[in-house]
N, C-alpha and C. Protein backbone atom coordinates (compact mmCIF):
# COMPACT_ATOMS: atom_id res chain seq x y z
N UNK A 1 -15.77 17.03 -7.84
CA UNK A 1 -15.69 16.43 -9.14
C UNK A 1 -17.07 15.90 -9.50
N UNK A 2 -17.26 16.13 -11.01
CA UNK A 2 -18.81 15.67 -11.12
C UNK A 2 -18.99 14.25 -11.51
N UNK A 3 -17.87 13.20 -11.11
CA UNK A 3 -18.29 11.60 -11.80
C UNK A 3 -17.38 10.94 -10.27
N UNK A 4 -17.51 9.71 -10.27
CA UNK A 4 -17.47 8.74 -8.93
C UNK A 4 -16.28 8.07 -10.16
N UNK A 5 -14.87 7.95 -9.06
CA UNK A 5 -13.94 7.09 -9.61
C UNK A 5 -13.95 5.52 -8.82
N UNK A 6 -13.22 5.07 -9.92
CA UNK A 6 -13.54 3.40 -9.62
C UNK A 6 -12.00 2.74 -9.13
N UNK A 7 -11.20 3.29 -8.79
CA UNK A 7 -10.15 3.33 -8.40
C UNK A 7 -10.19 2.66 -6.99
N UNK A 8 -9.25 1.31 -6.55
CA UNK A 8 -9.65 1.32 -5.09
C UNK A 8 -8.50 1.60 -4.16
N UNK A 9 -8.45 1.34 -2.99
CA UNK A 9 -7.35 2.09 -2.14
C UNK A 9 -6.43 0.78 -2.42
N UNK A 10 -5.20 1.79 -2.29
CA UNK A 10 -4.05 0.96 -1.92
C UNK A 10 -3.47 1.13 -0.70
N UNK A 11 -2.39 0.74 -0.50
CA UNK A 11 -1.46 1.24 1.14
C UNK A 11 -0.62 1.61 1.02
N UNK A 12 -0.21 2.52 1.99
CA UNK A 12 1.17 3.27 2.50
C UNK A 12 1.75 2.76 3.86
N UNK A 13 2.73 1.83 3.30
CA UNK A 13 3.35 0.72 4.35
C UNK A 13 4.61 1.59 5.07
N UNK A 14 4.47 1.68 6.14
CA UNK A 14 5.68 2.18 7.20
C UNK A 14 6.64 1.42 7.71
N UNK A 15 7.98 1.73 7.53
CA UNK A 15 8.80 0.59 7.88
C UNK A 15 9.06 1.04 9.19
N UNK A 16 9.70 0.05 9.94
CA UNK A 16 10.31 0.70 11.14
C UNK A 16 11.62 1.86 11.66
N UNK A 17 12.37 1.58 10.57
CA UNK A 17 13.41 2.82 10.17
C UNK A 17 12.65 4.13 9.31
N UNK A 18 11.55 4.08 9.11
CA UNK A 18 11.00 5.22 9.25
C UNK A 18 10.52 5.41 7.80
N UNK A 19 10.37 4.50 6.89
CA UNK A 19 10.47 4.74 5.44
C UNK A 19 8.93 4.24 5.54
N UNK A 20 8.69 5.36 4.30
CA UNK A 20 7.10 4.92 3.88
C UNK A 20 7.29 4.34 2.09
N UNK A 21 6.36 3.69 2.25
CA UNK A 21 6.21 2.84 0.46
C UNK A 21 5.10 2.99 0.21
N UNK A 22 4.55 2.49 -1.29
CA UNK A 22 3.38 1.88 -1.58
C UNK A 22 3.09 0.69 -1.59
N UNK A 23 2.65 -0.60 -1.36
CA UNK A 23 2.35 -1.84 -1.77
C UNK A 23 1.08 -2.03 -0.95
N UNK A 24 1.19 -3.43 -0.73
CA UNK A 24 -0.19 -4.09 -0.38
C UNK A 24 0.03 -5.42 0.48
N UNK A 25 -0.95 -5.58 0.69
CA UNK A 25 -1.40 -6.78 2.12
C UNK A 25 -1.78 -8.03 1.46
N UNK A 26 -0.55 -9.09 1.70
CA UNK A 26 -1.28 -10.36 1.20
C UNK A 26 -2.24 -11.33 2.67
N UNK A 27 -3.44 -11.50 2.18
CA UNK A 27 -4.44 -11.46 3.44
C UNK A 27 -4.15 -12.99 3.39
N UNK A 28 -3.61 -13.74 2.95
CA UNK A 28 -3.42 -14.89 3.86
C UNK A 28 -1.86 -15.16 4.89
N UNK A 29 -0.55 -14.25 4.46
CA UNK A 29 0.03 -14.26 5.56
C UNK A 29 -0.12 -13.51 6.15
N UNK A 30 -0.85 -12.56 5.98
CA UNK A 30 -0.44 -11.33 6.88
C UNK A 30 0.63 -10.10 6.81
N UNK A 31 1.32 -10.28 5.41
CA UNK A 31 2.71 -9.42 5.27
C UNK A 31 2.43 -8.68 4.12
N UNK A 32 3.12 -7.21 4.36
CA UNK A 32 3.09 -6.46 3.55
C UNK A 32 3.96 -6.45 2.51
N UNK A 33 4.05 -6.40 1.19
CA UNK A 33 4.70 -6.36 -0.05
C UNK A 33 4.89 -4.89 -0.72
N UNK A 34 6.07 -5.21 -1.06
CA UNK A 34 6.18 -3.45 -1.98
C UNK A 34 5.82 -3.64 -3.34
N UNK A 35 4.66 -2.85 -3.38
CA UNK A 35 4.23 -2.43 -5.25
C UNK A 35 5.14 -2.12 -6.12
N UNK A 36 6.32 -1.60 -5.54
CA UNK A 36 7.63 -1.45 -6.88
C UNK A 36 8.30 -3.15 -7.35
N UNK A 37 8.22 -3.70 -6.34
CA UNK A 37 8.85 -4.69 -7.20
C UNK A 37 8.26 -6.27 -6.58
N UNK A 38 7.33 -6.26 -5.29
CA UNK A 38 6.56 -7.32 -4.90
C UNK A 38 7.30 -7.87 -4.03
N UNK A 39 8.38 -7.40 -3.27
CA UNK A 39 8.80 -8.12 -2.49
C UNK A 39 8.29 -8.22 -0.95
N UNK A 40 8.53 -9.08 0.09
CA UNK A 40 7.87 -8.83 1.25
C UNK A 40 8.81 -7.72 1.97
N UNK A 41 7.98 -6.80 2.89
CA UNK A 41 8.87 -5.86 3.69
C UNK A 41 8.70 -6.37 5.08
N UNK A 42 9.62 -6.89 5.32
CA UNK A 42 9.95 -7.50 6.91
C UNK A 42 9.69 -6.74 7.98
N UNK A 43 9.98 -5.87 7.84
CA UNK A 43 10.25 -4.48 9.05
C UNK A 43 9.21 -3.42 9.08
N UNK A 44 7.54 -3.98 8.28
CA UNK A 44 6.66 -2.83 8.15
C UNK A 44 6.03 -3.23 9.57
N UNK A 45 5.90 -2.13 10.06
CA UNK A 45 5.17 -1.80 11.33
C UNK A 45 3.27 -1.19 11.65
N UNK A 46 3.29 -0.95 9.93
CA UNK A 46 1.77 -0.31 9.77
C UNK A 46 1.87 0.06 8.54
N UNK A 47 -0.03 0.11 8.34
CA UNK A 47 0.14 0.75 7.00
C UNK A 47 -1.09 1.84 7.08
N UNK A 48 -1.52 2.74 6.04
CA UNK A 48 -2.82 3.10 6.35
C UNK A 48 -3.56 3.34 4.67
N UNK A 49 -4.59 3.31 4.50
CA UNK A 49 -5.14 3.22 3.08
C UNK A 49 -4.75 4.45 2.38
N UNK A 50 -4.99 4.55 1.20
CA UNK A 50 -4.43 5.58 0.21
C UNK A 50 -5.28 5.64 -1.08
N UNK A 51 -6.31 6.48 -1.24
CA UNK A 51 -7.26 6.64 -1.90
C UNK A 51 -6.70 7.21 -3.09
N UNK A 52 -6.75 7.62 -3.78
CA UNK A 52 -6.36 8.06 -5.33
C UNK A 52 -7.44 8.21 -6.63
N UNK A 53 -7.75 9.03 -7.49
CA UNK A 53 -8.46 9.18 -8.31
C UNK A 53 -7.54 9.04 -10.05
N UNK A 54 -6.59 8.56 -9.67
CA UNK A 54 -6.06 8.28 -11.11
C UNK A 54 -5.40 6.70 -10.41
N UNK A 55 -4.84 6.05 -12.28
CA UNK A 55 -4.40 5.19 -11.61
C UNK A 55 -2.78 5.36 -12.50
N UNK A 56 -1.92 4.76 -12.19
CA UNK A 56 -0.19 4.59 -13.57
C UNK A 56 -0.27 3.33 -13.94
């Protein structure tokens, strides 16, 4: 692509029953939240970054 997007990563949070989401890391507890509706996900086990060149 000929231009640099300004887009920054988000995460793809893994639950322990095996489900993947989108949300994000609140860096003062430590817990992951789901981007659909902000709630905390108790049972995420990992996440890993998720780069994207558009945004919704």
């Amino acid at each position: 692509m000929s231009h640099e997007f300004t887009v920054e990563a988000g995460l793809v949070i893994f639950s322990y029953d095996g489900r993947a989401q989108f949300g994000w890391l609140d860096l003062k507890t430590g817990a992951y939240h789901a981007e659909s509706d902000g709630r905390c996900i108790p049972d995420a086990i990992g996440a890993i970054e998720f780069h994207s060149d558009v945004t919704h």
